[in-house]
Structure formats: structure tokens, C-alpha cells
N, C-alpha and C. Protein backbone atom coordinates (compact mmCIF):
# COMPACT_ATOMS: atom_id res chain seq x y z
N UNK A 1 -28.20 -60.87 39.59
CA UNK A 1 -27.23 -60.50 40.61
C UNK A 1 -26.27 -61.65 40.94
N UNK A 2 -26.88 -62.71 40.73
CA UNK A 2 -26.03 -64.13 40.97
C UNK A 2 -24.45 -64.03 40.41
N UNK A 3 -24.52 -63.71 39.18
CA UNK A 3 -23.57 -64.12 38.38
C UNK A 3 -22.45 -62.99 38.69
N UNK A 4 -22.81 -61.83 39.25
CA UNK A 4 -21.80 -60.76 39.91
C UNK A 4 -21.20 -60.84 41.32
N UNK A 5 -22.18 -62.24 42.49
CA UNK A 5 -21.73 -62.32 43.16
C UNK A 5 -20.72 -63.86 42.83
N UNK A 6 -20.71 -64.69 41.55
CA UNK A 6 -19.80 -65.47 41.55
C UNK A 6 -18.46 -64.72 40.73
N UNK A 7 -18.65 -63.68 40.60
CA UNK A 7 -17.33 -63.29 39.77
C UNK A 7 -16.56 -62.46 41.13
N UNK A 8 -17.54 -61.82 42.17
CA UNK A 8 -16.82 -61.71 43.44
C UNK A 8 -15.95 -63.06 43.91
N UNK A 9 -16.77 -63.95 44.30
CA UNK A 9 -15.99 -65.38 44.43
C UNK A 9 -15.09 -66.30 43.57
N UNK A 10 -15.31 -65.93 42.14
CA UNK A 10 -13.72 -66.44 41.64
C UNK A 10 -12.34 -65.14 41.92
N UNK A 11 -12.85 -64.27 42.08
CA UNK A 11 -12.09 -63.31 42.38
C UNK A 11 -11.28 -63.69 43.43
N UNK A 12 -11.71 -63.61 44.28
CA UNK A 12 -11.52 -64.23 46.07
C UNK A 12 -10.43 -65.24 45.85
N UNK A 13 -11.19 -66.25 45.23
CA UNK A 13 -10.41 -67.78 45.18
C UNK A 13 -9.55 -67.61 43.90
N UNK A 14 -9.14 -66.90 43.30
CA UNK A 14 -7.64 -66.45 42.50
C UNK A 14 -6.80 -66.41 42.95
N UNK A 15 -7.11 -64.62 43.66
CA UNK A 15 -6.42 -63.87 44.20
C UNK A 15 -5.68 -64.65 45.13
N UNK A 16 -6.48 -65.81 45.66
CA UNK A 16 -6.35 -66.70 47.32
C UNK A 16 -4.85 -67.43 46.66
N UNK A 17 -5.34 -68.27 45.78
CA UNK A 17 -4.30 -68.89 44.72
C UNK A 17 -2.94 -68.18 44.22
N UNK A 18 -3.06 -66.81 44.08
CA UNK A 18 -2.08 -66.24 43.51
C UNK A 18 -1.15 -65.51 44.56
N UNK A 19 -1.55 -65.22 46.02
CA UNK A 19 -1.32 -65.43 46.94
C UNK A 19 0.15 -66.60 47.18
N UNK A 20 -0.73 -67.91 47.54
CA UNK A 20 0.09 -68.83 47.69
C UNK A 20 0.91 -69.03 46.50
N UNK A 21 1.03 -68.85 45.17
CA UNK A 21 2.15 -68.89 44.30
C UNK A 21 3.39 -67.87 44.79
N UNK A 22 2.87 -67.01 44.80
CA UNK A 22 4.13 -65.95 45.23
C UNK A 22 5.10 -66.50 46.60
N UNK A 23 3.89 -66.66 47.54
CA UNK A 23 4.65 -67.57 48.87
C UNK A 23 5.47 -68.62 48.25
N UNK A 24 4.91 -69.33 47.41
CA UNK A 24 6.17 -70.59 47.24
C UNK A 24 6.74 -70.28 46.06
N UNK A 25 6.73 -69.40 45.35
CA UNK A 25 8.18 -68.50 44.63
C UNK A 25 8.95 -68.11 45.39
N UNK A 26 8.70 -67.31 46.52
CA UNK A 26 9.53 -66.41 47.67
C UNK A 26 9.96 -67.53 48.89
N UNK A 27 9.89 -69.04 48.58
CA UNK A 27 10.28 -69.59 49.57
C UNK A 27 10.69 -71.11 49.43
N UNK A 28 10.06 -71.45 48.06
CA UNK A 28 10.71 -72.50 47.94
C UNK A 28 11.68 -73.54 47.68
N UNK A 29 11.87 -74.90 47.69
CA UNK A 29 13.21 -75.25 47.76
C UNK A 29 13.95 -75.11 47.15
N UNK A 30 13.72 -74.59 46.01
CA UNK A 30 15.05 -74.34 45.04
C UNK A 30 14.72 -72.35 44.91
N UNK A 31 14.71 -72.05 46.19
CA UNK A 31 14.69 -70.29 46.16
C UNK A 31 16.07 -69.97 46.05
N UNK A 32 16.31 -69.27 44.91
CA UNK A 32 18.12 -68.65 44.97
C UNK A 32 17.85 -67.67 45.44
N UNK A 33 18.61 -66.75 46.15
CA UNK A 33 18.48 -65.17 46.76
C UNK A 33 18.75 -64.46 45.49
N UNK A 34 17.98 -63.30 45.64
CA UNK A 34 17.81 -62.21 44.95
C UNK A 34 16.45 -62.09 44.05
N UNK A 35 16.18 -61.02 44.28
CA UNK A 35 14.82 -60.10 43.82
C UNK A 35 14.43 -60.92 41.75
N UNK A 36 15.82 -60.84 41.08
CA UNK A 36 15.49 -61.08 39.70
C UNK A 36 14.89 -62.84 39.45
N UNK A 37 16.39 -63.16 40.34
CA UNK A 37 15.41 -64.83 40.56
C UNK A 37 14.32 -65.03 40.65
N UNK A 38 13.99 -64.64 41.85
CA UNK A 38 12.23 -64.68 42.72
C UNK A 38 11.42 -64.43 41.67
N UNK A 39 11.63 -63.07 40.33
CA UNK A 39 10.66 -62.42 40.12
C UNK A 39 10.62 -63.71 38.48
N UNK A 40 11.59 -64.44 38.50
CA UNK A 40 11.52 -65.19 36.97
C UNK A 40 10.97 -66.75 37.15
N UNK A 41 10.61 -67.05 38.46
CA UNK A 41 10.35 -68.19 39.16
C UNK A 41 9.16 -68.57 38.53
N UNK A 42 8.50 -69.64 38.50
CA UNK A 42 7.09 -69.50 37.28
C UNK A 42 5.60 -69.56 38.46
N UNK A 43 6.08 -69.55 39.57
CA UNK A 43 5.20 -69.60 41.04
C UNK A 43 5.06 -68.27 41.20
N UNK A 44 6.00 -67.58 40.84
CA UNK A 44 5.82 -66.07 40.80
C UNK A 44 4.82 -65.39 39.47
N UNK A 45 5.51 -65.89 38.74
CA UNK A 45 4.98 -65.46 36.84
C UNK A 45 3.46 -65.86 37.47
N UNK A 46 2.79 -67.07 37.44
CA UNK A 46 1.99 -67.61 37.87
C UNK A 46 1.08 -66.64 38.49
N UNK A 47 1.13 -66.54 40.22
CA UNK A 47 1.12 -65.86 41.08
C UNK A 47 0.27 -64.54 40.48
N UNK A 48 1.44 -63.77 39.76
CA UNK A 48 1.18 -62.46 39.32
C UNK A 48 -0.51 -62.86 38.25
N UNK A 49 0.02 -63.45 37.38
CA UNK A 49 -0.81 -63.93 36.37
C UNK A 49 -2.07 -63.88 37.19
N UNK A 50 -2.48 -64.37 38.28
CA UNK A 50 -3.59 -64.51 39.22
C UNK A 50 -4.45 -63.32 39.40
N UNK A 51 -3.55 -62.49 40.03
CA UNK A 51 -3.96 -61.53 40.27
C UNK A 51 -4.54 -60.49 39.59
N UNK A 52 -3.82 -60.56 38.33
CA UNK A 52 -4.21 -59.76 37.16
C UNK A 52 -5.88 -60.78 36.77
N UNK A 53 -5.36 -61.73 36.63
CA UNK A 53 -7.47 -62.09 36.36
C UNK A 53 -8.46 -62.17 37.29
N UNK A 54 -7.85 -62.16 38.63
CA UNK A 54 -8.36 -61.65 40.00
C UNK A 54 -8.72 -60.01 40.07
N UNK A 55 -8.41 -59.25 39.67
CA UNK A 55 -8.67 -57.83 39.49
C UNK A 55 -9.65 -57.84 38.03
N UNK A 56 -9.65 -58.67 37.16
CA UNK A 56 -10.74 -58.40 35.69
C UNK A 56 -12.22 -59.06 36.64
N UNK A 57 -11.98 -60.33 37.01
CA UNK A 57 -13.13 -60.52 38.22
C UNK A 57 -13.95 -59.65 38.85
N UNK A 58 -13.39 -58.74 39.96
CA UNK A 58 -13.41 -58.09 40.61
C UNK A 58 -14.22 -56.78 40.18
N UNK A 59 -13.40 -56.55 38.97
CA UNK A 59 -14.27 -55.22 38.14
C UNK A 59 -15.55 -56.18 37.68
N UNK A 60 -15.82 -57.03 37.61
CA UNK A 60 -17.35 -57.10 36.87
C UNK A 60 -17.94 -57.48 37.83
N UNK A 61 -17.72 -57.56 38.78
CA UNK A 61 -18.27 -57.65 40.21
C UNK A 61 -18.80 -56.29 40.82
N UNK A 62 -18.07 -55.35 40.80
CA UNK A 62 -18.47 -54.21 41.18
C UNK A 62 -19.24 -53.36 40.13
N UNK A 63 -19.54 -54.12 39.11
CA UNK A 63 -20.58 -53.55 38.18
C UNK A 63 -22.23 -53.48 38.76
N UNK A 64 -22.76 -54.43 39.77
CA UNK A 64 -23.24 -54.42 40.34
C UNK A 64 -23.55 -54.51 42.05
N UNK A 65 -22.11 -55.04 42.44
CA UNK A 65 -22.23 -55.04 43.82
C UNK A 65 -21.42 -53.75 44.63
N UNK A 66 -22.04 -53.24 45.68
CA UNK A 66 -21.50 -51.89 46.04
C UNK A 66 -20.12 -52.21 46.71
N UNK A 67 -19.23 -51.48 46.56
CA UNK A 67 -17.95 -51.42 46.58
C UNK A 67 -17.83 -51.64 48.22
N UNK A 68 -18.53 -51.11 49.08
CA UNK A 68 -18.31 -50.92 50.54
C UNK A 68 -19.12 -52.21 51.03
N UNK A 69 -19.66 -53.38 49.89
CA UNK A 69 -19.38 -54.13 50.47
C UNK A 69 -18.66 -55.65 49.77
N UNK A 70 -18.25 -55.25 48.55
CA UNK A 70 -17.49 -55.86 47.64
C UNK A 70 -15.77 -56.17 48.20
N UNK A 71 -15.42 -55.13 48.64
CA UNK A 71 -13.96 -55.45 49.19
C UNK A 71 -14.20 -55.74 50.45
N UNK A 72 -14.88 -55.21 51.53
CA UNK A 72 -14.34 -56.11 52.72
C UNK A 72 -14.76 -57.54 52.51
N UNK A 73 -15.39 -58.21 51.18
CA UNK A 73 -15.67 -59.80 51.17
C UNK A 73 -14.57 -60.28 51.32
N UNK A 74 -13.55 -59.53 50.33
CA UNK A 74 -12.37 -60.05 49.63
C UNK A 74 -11.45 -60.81 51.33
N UNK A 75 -11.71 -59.47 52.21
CA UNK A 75 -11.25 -60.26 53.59
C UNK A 75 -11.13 -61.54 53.83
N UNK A 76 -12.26 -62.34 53.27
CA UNK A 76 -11.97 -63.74 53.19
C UNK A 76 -10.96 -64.42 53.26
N UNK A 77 -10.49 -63.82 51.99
CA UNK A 77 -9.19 -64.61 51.51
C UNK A 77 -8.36 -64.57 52.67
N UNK A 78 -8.14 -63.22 54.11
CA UNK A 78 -7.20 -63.37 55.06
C UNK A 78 -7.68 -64.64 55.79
N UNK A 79 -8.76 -65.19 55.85
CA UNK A 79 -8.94 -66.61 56.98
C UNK A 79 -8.69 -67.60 55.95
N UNK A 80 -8.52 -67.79 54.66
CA UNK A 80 -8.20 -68.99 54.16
C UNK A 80 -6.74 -68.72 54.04
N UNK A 81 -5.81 -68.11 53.50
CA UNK A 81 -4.64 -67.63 53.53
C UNK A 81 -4.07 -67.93 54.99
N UNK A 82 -4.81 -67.69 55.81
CA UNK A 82 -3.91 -67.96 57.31
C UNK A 82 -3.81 -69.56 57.48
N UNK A 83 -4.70 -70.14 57.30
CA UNK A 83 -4.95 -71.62 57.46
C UNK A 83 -4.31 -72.38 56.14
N UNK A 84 -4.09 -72.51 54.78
CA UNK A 84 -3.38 -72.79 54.37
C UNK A 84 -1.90 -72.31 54.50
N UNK A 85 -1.45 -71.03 55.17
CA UNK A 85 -0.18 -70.66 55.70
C UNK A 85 0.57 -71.56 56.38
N UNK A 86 -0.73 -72.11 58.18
CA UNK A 86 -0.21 -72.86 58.38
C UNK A 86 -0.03 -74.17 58.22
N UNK A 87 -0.73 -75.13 57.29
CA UNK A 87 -0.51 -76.33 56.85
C UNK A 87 0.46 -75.85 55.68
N UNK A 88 0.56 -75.27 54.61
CA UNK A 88 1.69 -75.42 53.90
C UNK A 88 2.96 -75.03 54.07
N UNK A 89 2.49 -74.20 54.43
CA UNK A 89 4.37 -73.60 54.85
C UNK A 89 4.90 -73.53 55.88
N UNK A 90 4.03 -73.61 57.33
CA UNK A 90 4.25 -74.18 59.15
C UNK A 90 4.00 -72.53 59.43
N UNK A 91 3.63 -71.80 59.37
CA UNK A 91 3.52 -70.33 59.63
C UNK A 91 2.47 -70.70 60.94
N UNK A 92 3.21 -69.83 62.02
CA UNK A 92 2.09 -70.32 63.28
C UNK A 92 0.59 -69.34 62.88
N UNK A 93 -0.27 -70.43 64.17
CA UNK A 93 -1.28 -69.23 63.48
C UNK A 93 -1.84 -69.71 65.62
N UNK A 94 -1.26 -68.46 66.34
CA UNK A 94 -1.87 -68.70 67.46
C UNK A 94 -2.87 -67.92 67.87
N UNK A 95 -2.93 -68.16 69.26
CA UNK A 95 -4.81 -67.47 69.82
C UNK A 95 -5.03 -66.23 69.02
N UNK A 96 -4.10 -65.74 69.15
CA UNK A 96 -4.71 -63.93 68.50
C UNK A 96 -5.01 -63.94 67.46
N UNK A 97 -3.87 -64.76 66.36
CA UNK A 97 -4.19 -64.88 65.34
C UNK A 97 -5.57 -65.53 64.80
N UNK A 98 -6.20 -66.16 65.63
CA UNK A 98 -7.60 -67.14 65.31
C UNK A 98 -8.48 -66.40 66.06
N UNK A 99 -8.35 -65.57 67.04
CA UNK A 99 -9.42 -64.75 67.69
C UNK A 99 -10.03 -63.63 66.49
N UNK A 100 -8.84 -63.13 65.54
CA UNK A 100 -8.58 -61.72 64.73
C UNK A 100 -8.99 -62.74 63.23
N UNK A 101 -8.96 -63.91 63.29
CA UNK A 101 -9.99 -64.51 62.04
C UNK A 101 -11.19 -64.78 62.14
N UNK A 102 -11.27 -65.40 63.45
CA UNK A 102 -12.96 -65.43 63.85
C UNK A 102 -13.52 -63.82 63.64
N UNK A 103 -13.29 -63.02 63.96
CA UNK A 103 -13.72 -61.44 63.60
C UNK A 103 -14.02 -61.32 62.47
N UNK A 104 -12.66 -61.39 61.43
CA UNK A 104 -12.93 -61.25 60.04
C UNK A 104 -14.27 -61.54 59.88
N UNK A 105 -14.17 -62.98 59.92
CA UNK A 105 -15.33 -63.81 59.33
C UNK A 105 -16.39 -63.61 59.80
N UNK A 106 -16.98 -62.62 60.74
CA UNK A 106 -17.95 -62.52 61.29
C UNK A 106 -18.49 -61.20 60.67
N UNK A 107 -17.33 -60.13 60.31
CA UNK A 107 -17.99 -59.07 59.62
C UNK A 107 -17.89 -59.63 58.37
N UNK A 108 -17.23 -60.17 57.50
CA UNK A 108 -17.72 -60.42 56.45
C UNK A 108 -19.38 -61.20 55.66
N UNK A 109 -19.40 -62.05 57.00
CA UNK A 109 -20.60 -62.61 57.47
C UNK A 109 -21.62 -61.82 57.23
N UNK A 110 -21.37 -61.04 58.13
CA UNK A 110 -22.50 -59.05 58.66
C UNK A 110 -22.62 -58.52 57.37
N UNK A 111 -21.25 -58.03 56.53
CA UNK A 111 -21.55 -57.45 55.91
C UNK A 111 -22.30 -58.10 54.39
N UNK A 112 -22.17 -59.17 53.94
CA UNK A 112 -22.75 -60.28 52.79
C UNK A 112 -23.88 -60.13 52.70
N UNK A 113 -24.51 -60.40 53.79
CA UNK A 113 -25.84 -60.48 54.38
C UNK A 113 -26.54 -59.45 54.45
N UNK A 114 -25.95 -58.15 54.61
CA UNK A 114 -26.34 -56.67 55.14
C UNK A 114 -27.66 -56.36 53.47
């Protein structure tokens, strides 16, 4: 079962990764406006690239782990995503926002464990 719950967790930490590529395709200093730019940017190419081996992950993960509780793990990624948001890119992250991560992390917690 081990090895299905680390292909959940490279999953996670891809996806987390491919995440932040797209953010700094869609924002960084040399961002030209428009959709074709953004999409030829290699933070983007990248990005995408992530996700796509973030989803092959994911399926051999749910080869053994039950789906209802395989994706709300993935939640994760919203409390690391918020916190590298705001150190890399200054994205606030106030009370609500850290009240509504402490939650996350508490059912994901619940549910891991369940």
C-alpha cells in the first residue's frame, strides 16, 4: 500500500509545482499580454508538463487508494500553494484565509487517517 500512497504524494507535490509554473508564466517579468504568449512561455510548457505527470501519478494511486479519500488529500496542495503564494509572489494570505487552511488541513488530517 506504501508505494500507492507515495505516488499520491508525488502527485500532490507536481501538481503543487506545476501550479506555481503557470503562476510565474502568467506573471512574470518578462509577461507580454496575450493568451498565445503566456501559453508559449516555457513556465507554462513546464507547468502543463506537470500536471500531465501529476494526473499519471494520481491514476496509480487510485489503483489502490479509495477515491473519496484520494482527492480530498490532493487539498493539500491548497495550504502549500497559499503559503508559497505569499512568499513568492506577495499574494496576501489574511485571517480567513489561514482560518479556511487550518480547516483544510485538519480534514485532510481526518480523512488520511480515517
Amino acid at each position: 500500500m506504501m508505494p500507492f500512497w507515495l505516488a499520491l504524494a508525488g502527485a500532490i507535490t507536481i501538481s503543487l509545482g506545476g501550479q506555481v509554473l503557470l503562476k510565474a508564466g502568467a506573471t512574470g517579468a518578462a509577461a507580454e499580454p496575450g493568451l498565445i504568449a503566456q501559453m508559449l512561455r516555457w513556465q507554462t510548457i513546464v507547468g502543463l508538463g506537470c500536471y500531465g505527470a501529476s494526473a499519471f501519478l494520481y491514476i496509480i494511486a487510485l489503483r489502490k487508494i479509495p477515491m473519496s479519500v484520494a482527492l480530498p488529500c490532493t487539498a493539500a496542495s491548497y495550504v502549500l500553494v497559499a503559503i508559497i503564494g505569499h512568499f513568492a509572489f506577495g499574494e496576501i494570505l489574511g485571517t480567513q484565509r489561514m482560518a479556511a487552511i487550518g480547516l483544510i488541513s485538519v480534514g485532510v488530517l481526518l480523512l488520511a487517517s480515517a
